[in-house]
N, C-alpha and C. Protein backbone atom coordinates (compact mmCIF):
# COMPACT_ATOMS: atom_id res chain seq x y z
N UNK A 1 -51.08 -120.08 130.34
CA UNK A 1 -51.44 -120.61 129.04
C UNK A 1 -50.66 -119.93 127.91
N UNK A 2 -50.48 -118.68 128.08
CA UNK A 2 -49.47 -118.27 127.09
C UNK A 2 -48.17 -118.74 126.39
N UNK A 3 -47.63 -119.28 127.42
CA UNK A 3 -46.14 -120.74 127.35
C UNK A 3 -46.33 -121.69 126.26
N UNK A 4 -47.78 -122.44 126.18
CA UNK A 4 -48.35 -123.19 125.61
C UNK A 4 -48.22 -123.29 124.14
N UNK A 5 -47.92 -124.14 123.66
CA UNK A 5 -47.36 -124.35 121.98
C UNK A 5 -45.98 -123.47 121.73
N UNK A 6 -45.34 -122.55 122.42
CA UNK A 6 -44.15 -121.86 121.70
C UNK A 6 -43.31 -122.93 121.91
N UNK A 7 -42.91 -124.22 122.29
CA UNK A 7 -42.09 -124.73 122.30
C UNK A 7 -42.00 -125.80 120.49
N UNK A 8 -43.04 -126.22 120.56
CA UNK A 8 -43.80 -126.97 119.45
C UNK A 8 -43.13 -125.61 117.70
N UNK A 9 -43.55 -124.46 118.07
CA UNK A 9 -43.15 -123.40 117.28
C UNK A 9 -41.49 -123.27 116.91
N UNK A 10 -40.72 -123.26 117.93
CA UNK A 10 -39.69 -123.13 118.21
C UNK A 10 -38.60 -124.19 117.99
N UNK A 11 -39.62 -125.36 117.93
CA UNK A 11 -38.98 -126.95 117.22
C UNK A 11 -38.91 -126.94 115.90
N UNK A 12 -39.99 -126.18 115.46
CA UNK A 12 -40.41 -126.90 113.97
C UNK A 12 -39.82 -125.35 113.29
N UNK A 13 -39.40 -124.11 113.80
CA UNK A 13 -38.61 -123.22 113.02
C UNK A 13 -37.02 -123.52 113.12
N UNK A 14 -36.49 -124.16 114.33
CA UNK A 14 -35.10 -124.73 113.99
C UNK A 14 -34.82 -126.08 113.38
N UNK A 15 -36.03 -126.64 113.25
CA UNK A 15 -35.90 -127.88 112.23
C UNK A 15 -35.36 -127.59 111.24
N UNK A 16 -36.87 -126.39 110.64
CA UNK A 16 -36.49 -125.68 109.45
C UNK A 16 -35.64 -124.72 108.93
N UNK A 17 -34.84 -124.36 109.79
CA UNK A 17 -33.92 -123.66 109.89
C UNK A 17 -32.56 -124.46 109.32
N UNK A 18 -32.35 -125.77 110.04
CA UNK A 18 -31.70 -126.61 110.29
C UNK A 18 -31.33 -127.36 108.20
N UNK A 19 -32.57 -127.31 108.09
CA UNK A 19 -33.11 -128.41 106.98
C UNK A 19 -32.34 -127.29 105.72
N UNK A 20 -33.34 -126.02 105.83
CA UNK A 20 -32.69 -124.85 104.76
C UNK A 20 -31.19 -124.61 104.95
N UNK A 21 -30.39 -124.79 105.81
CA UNK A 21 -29.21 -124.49 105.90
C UNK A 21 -28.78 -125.80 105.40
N UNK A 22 -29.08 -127.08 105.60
CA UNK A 22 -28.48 -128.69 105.02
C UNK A 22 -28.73 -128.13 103.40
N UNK A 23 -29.61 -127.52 102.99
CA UNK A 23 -29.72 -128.07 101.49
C UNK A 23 -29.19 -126.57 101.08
N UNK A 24 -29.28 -125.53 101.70
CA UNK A 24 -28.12 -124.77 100.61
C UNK A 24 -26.93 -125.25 100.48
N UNK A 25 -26.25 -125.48 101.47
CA UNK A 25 -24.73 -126.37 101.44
C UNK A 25 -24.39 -127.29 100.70
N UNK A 26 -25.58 -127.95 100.64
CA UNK A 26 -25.82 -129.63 99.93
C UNK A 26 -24.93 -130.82 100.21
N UNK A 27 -25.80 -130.51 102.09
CA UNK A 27 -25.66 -131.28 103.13
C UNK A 27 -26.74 -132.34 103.36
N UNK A 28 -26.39 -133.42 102.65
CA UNK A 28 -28.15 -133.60 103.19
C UNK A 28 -27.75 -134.70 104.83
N UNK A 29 -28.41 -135.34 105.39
CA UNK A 29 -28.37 -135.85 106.77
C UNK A 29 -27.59 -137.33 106.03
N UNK A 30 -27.72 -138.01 105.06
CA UNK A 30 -26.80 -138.83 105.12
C UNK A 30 -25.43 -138.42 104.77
N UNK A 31 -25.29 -137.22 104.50
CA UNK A 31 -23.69 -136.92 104.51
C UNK A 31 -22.79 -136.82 106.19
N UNK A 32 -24.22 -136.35 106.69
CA UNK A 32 -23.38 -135.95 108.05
C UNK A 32 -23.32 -137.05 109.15
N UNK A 33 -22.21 -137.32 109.64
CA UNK A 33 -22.04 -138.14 110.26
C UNK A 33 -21.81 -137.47 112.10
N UNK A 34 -22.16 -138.51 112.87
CA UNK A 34 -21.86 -137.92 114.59
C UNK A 34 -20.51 -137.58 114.87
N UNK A 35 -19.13 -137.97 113.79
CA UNK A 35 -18.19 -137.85 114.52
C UNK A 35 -17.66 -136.33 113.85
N UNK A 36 -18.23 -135.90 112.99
CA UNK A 36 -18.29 -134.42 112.54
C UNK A 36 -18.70 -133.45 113.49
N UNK A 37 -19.44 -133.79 114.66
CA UNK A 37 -20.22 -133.10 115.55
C UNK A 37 -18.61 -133.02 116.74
N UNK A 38 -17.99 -133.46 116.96
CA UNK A 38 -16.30 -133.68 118.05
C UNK A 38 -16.30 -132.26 118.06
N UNK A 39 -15.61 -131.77 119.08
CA UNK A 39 -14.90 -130.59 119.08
C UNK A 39 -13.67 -130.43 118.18
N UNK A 40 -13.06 -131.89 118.49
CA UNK A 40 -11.60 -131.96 117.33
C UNK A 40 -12.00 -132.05 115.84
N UNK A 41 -13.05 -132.21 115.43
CA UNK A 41 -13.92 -132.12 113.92
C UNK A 41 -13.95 -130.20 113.83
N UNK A 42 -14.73 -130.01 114.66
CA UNK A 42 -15.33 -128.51 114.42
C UNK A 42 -13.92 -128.18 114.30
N UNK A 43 -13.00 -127.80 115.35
CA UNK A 43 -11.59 -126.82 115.76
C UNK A 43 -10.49 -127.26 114.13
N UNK A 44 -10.70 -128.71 113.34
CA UNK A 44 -10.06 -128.18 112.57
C UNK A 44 -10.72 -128.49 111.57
N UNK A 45 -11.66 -128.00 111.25
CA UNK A 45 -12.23 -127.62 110.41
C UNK A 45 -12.48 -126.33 110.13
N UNK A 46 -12.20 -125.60 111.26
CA UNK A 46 -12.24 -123.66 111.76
C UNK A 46 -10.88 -123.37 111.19
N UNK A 47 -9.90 -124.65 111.38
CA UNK A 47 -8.40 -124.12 110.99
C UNK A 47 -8.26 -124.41 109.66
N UNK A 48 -9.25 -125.34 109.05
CA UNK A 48 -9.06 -125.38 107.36
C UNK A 48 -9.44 -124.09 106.87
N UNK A 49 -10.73 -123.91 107.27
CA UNK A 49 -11.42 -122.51 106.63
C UNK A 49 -10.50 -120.97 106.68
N UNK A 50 -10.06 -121.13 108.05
CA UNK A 50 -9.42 -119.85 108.18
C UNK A 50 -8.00 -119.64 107.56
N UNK A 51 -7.46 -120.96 107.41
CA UNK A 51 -5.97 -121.16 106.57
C UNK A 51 -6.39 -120.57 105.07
N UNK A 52 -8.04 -121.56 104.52
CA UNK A 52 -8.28 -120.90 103.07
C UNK A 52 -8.59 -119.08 103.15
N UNK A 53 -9.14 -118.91 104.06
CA UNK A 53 -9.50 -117.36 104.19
C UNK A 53 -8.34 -116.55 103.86
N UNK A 54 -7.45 -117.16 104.40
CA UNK A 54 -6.21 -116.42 104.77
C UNK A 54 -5.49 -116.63 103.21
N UNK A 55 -4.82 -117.35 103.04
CA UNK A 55 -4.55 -117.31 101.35
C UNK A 55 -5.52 -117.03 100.64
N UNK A 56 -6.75 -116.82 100.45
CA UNK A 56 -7.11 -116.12 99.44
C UNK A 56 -6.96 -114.66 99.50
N UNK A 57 -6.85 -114.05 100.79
CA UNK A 57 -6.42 -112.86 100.72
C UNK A 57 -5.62 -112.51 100.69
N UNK A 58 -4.34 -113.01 100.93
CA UNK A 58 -3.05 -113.01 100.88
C UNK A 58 -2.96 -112.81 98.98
N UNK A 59 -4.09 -113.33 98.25
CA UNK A 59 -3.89 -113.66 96.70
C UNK A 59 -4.40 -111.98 96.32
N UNK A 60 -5.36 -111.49 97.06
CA UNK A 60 -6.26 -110.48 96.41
C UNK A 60 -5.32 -109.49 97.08
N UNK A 61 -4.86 -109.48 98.27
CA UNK A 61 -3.66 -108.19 98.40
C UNK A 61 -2.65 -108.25 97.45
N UNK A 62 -2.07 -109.00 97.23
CA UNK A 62 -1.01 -109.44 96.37
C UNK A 62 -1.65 -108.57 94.70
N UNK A 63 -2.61 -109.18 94.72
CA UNK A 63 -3.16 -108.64 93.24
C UNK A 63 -3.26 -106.92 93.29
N UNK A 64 -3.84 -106.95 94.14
CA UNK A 64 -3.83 -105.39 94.77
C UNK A 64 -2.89 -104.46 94.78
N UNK A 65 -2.28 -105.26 94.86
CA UNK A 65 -0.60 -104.44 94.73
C UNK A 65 0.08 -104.21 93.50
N UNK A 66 -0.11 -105.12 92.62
CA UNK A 66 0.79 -105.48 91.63
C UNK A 66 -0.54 -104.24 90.73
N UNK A 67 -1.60 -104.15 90.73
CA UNK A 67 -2.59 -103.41 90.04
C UNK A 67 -1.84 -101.97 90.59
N UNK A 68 -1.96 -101.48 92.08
CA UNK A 68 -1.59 -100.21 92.19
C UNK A 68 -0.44 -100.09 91.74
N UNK A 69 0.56 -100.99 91.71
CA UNK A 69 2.30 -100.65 91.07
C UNK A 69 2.09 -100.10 90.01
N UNK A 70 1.26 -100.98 89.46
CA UNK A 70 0.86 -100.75 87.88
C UNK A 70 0.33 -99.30 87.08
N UNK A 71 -0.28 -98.69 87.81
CA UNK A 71 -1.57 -97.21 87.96
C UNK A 71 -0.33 -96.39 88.64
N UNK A 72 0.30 -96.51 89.47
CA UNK A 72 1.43 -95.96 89.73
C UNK A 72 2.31 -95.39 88.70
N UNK A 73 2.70 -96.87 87.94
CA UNK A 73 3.70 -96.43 87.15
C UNK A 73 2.95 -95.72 85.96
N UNK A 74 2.14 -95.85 85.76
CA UNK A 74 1.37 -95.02 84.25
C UNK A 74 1.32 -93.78 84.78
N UNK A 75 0.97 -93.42 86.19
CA UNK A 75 0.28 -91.87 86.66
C UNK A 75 2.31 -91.06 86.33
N UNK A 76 3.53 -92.29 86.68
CA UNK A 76 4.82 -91.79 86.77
C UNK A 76 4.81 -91.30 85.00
N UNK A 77 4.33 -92.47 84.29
CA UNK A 77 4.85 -92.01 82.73
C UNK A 77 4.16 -91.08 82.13
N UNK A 78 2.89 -90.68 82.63
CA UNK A 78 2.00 -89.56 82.33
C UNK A 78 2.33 -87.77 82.57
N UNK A 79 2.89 -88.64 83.78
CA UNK A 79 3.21 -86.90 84.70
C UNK A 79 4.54 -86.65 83.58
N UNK A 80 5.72 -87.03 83.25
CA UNK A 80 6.57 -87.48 82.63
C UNK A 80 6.42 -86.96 81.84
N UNK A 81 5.72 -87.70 80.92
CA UNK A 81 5.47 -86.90 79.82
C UNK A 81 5.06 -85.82 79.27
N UNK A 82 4.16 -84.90 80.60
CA UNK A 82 3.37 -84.11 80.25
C UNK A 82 4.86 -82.78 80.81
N UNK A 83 5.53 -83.34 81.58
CA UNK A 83 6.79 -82.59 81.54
C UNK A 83 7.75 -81.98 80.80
N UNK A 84 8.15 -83.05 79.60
CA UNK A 84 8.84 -83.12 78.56
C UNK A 84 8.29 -82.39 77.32
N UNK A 85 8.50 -81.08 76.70
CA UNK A 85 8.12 -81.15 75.57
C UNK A 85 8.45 -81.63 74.45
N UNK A 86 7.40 -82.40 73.24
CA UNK A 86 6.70 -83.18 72.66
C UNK A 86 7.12 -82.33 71.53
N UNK A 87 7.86 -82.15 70.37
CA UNK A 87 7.44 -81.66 69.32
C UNK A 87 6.44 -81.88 68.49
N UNK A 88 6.32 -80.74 67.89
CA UNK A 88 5.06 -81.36 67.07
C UNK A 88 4.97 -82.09 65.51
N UNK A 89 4.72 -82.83 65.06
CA UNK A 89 4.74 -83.54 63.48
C UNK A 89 4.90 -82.19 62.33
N UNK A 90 4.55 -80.95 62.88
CA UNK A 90 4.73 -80.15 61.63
C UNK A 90 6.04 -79.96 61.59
N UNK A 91 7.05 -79.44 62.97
CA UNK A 91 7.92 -79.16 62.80
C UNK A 91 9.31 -79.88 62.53
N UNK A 92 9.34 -81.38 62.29
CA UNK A 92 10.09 -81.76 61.65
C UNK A 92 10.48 -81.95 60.31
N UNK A 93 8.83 -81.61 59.98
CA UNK A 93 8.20 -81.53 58.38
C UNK A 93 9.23 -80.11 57.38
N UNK A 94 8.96 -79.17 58.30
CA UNK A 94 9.66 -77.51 57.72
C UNK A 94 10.94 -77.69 58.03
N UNK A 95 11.13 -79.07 59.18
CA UNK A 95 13.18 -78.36 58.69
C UNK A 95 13.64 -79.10 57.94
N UNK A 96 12.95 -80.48 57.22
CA UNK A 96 13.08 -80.95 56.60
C UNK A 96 13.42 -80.52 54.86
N UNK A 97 11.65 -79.77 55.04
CA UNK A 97 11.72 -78.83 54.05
C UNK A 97 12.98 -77.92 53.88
N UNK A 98 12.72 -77.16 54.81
CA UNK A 98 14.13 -75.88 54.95
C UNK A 98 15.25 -76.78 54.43
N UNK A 99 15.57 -78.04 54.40
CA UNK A 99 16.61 -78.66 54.05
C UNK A 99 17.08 -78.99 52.50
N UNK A 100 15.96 -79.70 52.53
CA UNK A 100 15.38 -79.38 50.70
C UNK A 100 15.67 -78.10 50.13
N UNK A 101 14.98 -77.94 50.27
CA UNK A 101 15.04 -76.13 49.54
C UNK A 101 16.67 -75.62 49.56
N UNK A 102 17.42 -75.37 50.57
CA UNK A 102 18.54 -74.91 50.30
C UNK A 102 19.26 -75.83 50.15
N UNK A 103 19.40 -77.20 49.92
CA UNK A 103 19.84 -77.91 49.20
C UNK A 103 19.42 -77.59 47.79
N UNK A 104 18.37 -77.16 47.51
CA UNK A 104 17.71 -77.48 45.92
C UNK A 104 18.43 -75.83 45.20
N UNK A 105 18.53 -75.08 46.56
CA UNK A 105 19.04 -73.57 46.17
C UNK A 105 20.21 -73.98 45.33
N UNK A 106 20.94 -74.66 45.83
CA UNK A 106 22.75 -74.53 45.71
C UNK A 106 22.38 -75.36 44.17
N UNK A 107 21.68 -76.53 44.06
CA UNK A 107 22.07 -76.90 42.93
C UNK A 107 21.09 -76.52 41.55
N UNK A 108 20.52 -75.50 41.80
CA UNK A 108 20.17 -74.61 40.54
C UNK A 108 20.52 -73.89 39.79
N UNK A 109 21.08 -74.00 38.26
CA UNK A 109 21.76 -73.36 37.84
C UNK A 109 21.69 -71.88 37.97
C-alpha cells in the first residue's frame, strides 16, 4: 500500500513543473509544436545556443582585454611618472624671479 498514490503525486509535480517552466519562458502549449520535440529540432537548437554562448564570450573576453590593456597602460604611466622627477610650481617661479631681478639690477641707474 505504500506505492499507492505516489504515481498520481509524481504526475501532477511534473505537470507542474512542466507548466512553471512553459510560463517563465513564455512558452505557452500553443506555441509548441510536435515537430520541435525531433532530435534534428533539439541538436540544432543546442547548436544555436552554444554558437550564441560562444560569441558572447568571445565579446566579454575581448572586452576584458581591451579593459586590462587599458589598467595596464595607466599602472605603465603611473610607475613612469613616479620615476621622473616633477618640478615643483615654486621653482620655476624663483628663476624666473632671479631673472627679473638681475635683469632689473643692470638697468638701475
Amino acid at each position: 500500500m505504500k506505492g499507492k498514490g505516489q504515481f498520481g503525486r509524481w504526475a501532477a509535480a511534473a505537470l507542474f513543473s512542466a507548466a512553471l517552466i512553459l510560463g517563465a519562458v513564455d512558452a505557452g502549449p500553443s506555441r509548441v509544436r510536435a515537430a520541435e520535440f525531433s532530435p534534428a529540432a533539439f541538436f540544432q537548437a543546442l547548436d544555436r545556443d552554444a554558437r550564441a554562448v560562444y560569441a558572447y564570450s568571445a565579446r566579454v573576453a575581448s572586452d576584458l582585454r581591451l579593459v586590462y590593456d587599458i589598467h595596464a597602460r595607466i599602472a605603465e604611466l603611473r610607475a613612469e611618472a613616479a620615476r621622473t622627477p616633477v618640478a615643483s610650481p615654486e621653482e620655476p617661479q624663483r628663476e624666473a624671479e632671479g631673472v627679473r631681478c638681475s635683469g632689473a639690477a643692470t638697468l638701475a641707474p
